[in-house]
Protein backbone atom coordinates (compact mmCIF):
# COMPACT_ATOMS: atom_id res chain seq x y z
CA UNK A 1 -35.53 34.32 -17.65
CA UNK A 2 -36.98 33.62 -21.29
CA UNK A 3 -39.73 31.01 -20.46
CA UNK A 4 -39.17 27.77 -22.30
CA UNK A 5 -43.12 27.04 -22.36
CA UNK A 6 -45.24 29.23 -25.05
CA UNK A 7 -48.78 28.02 -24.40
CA UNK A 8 -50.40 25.37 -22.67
CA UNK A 9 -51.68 24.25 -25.73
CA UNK A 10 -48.28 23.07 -26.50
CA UNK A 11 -48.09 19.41 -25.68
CA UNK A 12 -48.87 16.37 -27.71
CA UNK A 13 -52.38 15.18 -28.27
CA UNK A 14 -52.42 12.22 -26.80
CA UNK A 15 -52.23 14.00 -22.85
CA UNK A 16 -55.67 15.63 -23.87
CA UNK A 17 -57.05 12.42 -25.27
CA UNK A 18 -55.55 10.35 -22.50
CA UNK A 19 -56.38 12.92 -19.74
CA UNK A 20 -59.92 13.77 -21.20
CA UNK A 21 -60.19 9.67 -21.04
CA UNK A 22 -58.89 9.23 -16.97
CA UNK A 23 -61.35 12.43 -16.23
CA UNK A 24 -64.27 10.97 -16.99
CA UNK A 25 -63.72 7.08 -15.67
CA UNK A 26 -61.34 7.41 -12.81
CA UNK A 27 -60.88 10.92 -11.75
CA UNK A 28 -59.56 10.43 -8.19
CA UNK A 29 -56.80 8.16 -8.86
CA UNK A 30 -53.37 9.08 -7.50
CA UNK A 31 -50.36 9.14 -9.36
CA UNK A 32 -46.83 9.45 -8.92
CA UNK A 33 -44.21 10.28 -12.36
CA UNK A 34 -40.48 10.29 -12.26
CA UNK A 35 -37.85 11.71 -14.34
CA UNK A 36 -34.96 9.99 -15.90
CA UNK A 37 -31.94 10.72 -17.97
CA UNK A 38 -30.66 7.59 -19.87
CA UNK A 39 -27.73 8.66 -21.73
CA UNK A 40 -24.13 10.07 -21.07
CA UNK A 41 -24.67 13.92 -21.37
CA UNK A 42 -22.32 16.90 -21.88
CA UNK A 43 -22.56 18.07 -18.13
CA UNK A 44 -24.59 17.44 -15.17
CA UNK A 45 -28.15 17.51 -15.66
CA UNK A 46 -27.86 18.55 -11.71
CA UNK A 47 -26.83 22.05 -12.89
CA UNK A 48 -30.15 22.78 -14.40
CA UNK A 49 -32.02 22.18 -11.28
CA UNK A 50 -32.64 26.16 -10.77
CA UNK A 51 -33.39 26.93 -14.28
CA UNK A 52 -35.81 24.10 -14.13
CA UNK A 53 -37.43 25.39 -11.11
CA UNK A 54 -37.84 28.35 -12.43
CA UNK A 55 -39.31 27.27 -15.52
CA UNK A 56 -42.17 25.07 -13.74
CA UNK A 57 -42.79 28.24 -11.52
CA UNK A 58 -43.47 30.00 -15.26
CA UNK A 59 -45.34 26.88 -16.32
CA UNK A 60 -47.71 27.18 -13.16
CA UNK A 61 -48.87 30.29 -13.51
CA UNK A 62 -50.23 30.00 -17.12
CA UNK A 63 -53.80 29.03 -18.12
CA UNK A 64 -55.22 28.30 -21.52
CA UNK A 65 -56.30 31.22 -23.47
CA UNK A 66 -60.11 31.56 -24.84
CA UNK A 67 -58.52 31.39 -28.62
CA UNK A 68 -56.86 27.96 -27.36
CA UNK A 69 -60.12 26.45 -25.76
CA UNK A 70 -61.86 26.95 -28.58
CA UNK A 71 -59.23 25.52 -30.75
CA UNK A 72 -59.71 22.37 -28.51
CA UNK A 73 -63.68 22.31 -28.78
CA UNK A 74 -63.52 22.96 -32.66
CA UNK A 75 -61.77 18.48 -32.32
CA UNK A 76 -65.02 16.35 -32.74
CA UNK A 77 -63.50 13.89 -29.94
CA UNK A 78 -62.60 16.16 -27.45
CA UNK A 79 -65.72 16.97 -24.77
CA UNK A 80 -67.21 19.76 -23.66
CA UNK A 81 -67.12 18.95 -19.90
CA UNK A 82 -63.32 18.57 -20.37
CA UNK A 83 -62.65 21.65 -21.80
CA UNK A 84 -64.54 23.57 -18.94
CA UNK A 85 -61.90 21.35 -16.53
CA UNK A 86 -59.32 23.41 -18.53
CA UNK A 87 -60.79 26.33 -18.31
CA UNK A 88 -60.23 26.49 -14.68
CA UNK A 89 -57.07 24.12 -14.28
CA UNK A 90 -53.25 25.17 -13.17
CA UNK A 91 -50.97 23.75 -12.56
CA UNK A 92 -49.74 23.32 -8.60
CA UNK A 93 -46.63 23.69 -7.94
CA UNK A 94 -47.16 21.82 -4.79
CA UNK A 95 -47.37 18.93 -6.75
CA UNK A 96 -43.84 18.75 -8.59
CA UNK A 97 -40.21 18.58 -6.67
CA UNK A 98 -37.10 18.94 -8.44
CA UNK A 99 -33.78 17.85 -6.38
CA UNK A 100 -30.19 16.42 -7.06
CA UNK A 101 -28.43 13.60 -6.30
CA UNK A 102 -24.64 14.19 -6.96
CA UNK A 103 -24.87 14.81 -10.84
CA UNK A 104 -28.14 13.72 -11.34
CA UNK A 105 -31.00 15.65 -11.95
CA UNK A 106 -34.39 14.20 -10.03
CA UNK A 107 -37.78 15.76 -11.10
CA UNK A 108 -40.91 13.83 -9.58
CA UNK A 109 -44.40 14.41 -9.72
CA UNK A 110 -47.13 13.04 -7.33
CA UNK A 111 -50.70 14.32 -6.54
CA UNK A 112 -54.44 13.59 -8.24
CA UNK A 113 -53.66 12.24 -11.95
CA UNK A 114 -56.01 14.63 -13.22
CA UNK A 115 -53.39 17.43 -12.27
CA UNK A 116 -50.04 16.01 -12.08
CA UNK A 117 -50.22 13.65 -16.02
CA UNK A 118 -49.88 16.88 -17.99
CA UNK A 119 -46.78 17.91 -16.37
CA UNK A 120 -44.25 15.21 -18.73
CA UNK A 121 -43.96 16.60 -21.45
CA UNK A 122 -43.61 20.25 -20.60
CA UNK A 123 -40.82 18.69 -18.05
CA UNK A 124 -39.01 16.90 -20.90
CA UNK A 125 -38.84 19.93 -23.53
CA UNK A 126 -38.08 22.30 -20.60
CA UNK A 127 -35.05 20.03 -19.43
CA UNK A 128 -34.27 19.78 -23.44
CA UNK A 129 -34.23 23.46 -23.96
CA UNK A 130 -32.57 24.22 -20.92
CA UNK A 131 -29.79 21.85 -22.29
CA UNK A 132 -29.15 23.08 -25.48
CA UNK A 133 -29.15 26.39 -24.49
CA UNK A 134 -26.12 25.40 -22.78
CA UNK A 135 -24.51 22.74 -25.20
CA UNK A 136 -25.86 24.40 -28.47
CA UNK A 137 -23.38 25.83 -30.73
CA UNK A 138 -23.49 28.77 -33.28
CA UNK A 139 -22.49 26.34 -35.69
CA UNK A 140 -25.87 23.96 -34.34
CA UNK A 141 -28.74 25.34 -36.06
CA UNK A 142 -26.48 25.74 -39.71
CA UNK A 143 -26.14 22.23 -39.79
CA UNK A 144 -29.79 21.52 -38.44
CA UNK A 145 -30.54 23.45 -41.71
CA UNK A 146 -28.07 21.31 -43.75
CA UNK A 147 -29.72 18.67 -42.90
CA UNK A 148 -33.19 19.03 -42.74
CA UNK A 149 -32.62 20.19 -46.56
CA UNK A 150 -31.25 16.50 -46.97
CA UNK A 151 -34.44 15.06 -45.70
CA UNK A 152 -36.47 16.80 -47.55
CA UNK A 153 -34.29 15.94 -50.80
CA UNK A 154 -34.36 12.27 -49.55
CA UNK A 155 -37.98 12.48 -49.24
CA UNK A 156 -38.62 13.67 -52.40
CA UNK A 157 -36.45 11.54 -54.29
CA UNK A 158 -38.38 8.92 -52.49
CA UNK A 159 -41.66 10.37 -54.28
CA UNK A 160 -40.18 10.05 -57.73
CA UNK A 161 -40.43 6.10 -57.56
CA UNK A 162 -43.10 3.85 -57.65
CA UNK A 163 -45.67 3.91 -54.57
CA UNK A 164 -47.12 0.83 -52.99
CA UNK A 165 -51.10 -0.42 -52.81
CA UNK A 166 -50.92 2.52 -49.56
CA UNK A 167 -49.26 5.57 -49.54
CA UNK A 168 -46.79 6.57 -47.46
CA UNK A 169 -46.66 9.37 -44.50
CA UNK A 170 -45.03 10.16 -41.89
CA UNK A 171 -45.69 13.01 -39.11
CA UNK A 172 -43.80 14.96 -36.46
CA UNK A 173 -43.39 13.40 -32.48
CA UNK A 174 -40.57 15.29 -31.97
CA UNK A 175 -42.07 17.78 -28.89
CA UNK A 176 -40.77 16.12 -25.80
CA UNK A 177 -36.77 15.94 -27.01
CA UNK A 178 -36.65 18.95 -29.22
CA UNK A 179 -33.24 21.48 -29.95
CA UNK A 180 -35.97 24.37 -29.41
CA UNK A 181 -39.07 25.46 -30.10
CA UNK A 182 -37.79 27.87 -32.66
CA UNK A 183 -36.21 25.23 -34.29
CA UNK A 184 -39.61 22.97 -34.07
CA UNK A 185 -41.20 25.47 -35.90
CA UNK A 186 -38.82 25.59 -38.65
CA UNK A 187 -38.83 22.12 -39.23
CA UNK A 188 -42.92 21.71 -39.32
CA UNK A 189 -42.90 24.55 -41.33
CA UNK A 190 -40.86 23.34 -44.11
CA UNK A 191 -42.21 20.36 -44.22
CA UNK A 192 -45.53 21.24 -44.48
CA UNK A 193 -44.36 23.57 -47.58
CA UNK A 194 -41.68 21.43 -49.20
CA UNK A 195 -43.54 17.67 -48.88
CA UNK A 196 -47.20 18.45 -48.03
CA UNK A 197 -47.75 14.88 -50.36
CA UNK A 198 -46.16 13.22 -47.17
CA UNK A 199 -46.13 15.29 -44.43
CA UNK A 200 -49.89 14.44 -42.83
CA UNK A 201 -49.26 16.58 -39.29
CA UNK A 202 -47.61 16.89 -36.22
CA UNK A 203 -48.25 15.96 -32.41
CA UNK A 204 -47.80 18.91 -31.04
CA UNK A 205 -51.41 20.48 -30.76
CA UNK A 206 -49.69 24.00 -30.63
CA UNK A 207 -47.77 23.97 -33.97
CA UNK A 208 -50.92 22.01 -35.43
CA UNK A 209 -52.96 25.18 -34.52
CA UNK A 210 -50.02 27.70 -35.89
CA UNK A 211 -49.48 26.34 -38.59
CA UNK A 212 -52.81 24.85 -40.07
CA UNK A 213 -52.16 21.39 -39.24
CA UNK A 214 -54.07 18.20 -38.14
CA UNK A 215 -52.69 17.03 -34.68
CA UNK A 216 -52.06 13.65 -34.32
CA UNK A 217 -52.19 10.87 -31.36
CA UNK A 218 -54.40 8.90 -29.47
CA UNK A 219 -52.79 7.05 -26.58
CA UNK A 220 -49.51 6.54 -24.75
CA UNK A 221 -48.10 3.10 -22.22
CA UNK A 222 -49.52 5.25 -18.84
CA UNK A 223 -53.03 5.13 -19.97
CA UNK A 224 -52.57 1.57 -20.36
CA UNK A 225 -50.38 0.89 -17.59
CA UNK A 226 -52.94 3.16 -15.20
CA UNK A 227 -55.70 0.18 -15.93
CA UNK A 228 -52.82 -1.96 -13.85
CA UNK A 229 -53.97 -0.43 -10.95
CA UNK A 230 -57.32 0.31 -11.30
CA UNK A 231 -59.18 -2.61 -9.60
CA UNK A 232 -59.47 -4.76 -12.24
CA UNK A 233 -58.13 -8.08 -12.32
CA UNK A 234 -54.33 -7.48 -13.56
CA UNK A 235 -54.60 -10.74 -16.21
CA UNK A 236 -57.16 -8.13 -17.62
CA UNK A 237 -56.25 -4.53 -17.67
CA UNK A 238 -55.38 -4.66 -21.27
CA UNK A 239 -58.73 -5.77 -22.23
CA UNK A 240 -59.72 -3.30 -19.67
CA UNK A 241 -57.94 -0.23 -21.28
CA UNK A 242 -59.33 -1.05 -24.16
CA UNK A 243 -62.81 -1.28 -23.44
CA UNK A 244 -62.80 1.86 -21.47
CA UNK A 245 -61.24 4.05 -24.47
CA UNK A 246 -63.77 2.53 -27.30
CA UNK A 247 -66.63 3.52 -24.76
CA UNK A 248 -64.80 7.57 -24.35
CA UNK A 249 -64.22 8.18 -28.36
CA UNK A 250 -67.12 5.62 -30.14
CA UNK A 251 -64.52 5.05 -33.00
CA UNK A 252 -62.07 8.05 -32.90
CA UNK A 253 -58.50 8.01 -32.20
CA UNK A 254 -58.54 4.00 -33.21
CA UNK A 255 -54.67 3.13 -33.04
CA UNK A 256 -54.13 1.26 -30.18
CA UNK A 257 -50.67 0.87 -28.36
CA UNK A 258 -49.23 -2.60 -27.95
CA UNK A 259 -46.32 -2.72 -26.03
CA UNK A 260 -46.76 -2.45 -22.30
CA UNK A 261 -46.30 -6.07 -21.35
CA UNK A 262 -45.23 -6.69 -25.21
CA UNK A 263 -46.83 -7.81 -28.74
CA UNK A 264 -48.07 -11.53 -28.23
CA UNK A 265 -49.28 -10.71 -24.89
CA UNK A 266 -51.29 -7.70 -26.38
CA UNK A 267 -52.51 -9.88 -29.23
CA UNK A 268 -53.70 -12.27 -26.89
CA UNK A 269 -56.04 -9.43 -25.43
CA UNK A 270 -56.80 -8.20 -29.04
CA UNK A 271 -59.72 -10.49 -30.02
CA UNK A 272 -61.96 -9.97 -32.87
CA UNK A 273 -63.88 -7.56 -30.89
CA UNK A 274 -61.22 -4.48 -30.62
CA UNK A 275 -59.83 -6.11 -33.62
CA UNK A 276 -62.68 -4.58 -35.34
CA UNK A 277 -63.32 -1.65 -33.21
CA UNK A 278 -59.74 -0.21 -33.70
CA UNK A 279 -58.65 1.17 -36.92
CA UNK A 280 -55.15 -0.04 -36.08
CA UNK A 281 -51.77 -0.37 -34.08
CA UNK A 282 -48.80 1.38 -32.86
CA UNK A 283 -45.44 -0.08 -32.24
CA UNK A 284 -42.49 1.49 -30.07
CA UNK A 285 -40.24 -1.15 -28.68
CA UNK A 286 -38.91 -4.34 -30.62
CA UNK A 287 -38.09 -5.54 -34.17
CA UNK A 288 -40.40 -3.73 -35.86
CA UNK A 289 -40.60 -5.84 -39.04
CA UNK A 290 -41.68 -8.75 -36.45
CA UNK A 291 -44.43 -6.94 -34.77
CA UNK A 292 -45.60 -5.77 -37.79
CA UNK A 293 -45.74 -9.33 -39.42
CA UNK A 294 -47.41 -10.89 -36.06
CA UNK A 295 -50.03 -7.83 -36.57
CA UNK A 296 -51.07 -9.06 -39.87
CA UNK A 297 -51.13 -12.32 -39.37
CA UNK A 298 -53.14 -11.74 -37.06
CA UNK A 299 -55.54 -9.77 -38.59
CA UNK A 300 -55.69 -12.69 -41.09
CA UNK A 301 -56.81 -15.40 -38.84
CA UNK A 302 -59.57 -13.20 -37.46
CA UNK A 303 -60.40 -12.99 -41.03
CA UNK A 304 -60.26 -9.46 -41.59
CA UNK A 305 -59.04 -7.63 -44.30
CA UNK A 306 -55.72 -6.17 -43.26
CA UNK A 307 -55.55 -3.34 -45.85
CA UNK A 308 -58.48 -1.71 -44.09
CA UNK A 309 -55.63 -1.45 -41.24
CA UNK A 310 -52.82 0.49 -40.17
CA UNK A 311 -50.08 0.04 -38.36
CA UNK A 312 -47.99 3.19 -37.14
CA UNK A 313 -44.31 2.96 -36.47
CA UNK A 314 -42.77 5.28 -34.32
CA UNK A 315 -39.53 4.19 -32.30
CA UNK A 316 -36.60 6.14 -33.03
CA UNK A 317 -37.35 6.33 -36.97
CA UNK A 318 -35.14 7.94 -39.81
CA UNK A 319 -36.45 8.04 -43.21
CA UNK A 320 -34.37 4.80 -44.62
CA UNK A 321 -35.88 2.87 -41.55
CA UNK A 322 -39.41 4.26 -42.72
CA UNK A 323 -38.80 3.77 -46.42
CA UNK A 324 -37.54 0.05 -45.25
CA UNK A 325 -40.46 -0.32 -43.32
CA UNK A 326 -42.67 0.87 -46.06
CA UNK A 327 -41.43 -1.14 -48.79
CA UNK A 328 -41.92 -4.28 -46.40
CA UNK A 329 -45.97 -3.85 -45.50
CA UNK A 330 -47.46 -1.31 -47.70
CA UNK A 331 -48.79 -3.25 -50.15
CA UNK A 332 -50.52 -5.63 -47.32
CA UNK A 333 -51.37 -2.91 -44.95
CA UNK A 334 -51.54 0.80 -44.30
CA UNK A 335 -48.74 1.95 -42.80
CA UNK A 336 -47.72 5.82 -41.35
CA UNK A 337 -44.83 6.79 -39.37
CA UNK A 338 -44.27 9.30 -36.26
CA UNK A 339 -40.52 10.69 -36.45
CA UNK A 340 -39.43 12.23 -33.53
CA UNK A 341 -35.78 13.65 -32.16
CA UNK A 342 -34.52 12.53 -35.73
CA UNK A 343 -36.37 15.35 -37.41
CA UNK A 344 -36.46 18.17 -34.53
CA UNK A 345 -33.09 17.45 -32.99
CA UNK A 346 -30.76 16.10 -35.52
CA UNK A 347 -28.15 19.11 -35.43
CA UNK A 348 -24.86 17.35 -34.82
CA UNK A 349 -25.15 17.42 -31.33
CA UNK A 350 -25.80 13.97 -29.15
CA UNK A 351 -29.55 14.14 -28.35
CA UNK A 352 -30.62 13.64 -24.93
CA UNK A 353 -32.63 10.11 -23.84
CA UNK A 354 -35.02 11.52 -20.84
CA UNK A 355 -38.53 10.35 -20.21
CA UNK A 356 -40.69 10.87 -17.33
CA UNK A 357 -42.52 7.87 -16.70
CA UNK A 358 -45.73 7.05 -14.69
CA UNK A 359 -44.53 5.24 -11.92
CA UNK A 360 -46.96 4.53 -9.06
CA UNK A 361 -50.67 4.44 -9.20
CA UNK A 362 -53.07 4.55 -6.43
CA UNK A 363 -49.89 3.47 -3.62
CA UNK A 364 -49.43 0.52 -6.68
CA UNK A 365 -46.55 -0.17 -8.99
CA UNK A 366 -47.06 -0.39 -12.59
CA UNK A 367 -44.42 -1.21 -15.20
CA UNK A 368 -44.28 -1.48 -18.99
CA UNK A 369 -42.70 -4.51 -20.24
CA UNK A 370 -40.75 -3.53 -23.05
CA UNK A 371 -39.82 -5.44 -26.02
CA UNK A 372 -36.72 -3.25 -26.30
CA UNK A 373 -33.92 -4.09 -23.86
CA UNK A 374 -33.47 -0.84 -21.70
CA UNK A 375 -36.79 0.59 -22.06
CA UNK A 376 -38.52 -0.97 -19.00
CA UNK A 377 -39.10 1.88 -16.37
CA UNK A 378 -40.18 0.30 -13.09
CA UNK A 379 -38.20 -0.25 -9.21
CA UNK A 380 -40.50 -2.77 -8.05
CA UNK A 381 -38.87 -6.15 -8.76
CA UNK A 382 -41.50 -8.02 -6.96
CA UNK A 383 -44.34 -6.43 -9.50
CA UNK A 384 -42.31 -6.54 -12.42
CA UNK A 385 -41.73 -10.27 -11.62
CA UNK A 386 -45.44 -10.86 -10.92
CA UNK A 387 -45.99 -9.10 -14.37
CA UNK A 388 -43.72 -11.45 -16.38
CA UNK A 389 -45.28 -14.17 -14.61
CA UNK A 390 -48.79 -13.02 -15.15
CA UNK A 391 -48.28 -12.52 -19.20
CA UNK A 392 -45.31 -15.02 -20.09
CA UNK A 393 -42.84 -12.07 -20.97
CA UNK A 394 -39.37 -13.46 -20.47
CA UNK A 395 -36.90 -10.27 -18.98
CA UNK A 396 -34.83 -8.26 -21.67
């Protein structure tokens, strides 16, 4: 077996920020994640089951190295109570079951959230890997190359014309659906070399560590949606959320993500307070030239300046949508963008769609309500109906 995972290290930022934040307020909540597959692929996903096993076998019997703890230390926001937790955590195998249901592939993950939130994104790439192994081509990786050399081309023809009030960047979030981690590297490594004017970092703290690179993230919908089912009154987990990451990080890692029961409901929530407090916004479902608008203009009656903002863009970009996107808000706000499968699996083979999704919480449901049709991830009608009902967000 060549193991799929390199290093422990290798995930993006946001688990450590978001599991450095659940350690320290709510460390005995209970969690349950599930795996799913949303596209057609090019054969069962159910025939991977034993590889998979195998590789989370691999995965749970690797630690973090002193060289990588020390890595994680050296980030002013990380803590160091939480790297002594990693010092001594592994993964438990006990708390991760992979089955099959005719052709499809079921991977779920239940146990303390502390043990079992890390496990997503190792189980997407591994699942990714495992997949391309089988569906890559020789032909794959030439055209990858093609490609890439295109985007880089693109970008800097892109250079050679005027630049807004803000500059523009973009950074790699392309870990969890990646061809292969050779291929990751290639890609982060000519970009840093070709268009270091643009290219500001990637999420993957592994690669940032390689190659010299500042990792980048801050939070992602479960450490949100976790604050659904954490006591507090559910009209008020957003504020909740919130609140409880500005007390972890005292003004680091300021973007805040707005989507889990959708933009106006978030704004609602976003009063001058966090308004303030947070440096700016992410957006991943919805029309992004909307969101981005409503962000403004809402910056603007709270009377604050919105060019000391940003707003990050980062569903399912390509470089026209980010140049579009640029051209639109720059000179009114800051903008950056996180580019994902489009820059570490864009090798003329159909990508896979797979997430693995936080799904129960303390014996409670918890749902994000997307503004993208397709992209809410929950079973429990009667919550998801309560939800809606709770924050006005009409079903897509």
């Amino acid at each position: 077996m060549i193991p799929v995972v390199r290093s422990l290290l290798e995930t993006d930022l946001y688990k450590f920020t978001m599991w450095q934040a659940l350690l320290h307020g709510h460390p005995n909540a209970h969690a349950e994640y599930e795996f799913v597959c949303r596209n057609q692929t090019a054969f069962p996903l159910s025939e991977l089951k034993e590889e998979v096993e195998a590789q989370l076998d691999h995965l749970c019997s690797m630690s973090f190295t002193e060289d990588e703890l020390a890595y994680l230390r050296s980030l002013r926001y990380i803590k160091s109570d939480f790297v002594d937790f990693l010092t001594v955590f592994r993964f438990q195998r006990k708390f991760i079951e992979v089955r099959t249901d005719g052709d499809t592939l079921l991977i779920h993950a239940e146990g303390p959230q502390v043990h079992v939130m890390a496990f997503e994104i190792f189980v997407l790439y591994i699942v990714n890997e495992l997949y391309f192994r089988r569906a890559g081509t020789p032909a794959a990786l030439e055209e990858g190359r093609k490609r890439l050399g295109e985007k880089i081309a693109q970008l800097k023809a892109f250079g050679a014309t005027p630049m807004l009030r803000h500059p523009f960047d973009f950074s790699d979030f392309g870990l969890r659906r990646r061809f292969s981690a050779a291929w990751h590297d290639e890609v982060v490594e000519r970009l840093a070399r070709e268009v270091p004017e643009f290219f500001k970092g990637t999420s993957n703290v592994y690669i940032a560590k390689k190659f010299g690179l500042i990792p980048i993230g801050t939070m992602a919908h479960e450490y949100m949606q976790s604050f659904q089912a954490f006591g507090v009154r559910l009209r008020d987990f957003q504020k909740a959320a919130l609140e409880g990451w500005v007390q972890e990080y005292r003004g680091d890692l300021g973007i805040a993500l707005t989507d889990v029961v959708g933009m106006d409901a978030f704004l609602n929530d976003f009063d001058l307070y966090f308004a303030k407090l947070f440096d700016g916004l992410r957006h991943d479902s919805g029309d992004p030239v909307v969101w981005g608008d409503k962000a403004i203009a809402h910056y603007q009656a709270l009377r604050i300046d919105s060019n000391t903002k940003r707003l990050v863009f980062s569903d399912g970009l390509d470089f026209d949508t980010a140049f579009r996107l640029y051209r639109h808000f720059a000179n009114r706000i800051m903008v950056g963008f996180g580019i994902g499968t489009w820059l570490t699996n864009d090798v003329g083979i159909q990508p896979l769609n797979i997430v693995m999704k936080l799904i129960r919480l303390n014996g409670q449901s918890v749902a994000k309500l997307s503004d993208s049709p397709g992209k809410t991830l929950c079973k429990d009608e009667t919550f998801l109906a309560y939800l809606r009902q709770v924050f006005g967000h009409h079903a897509s």
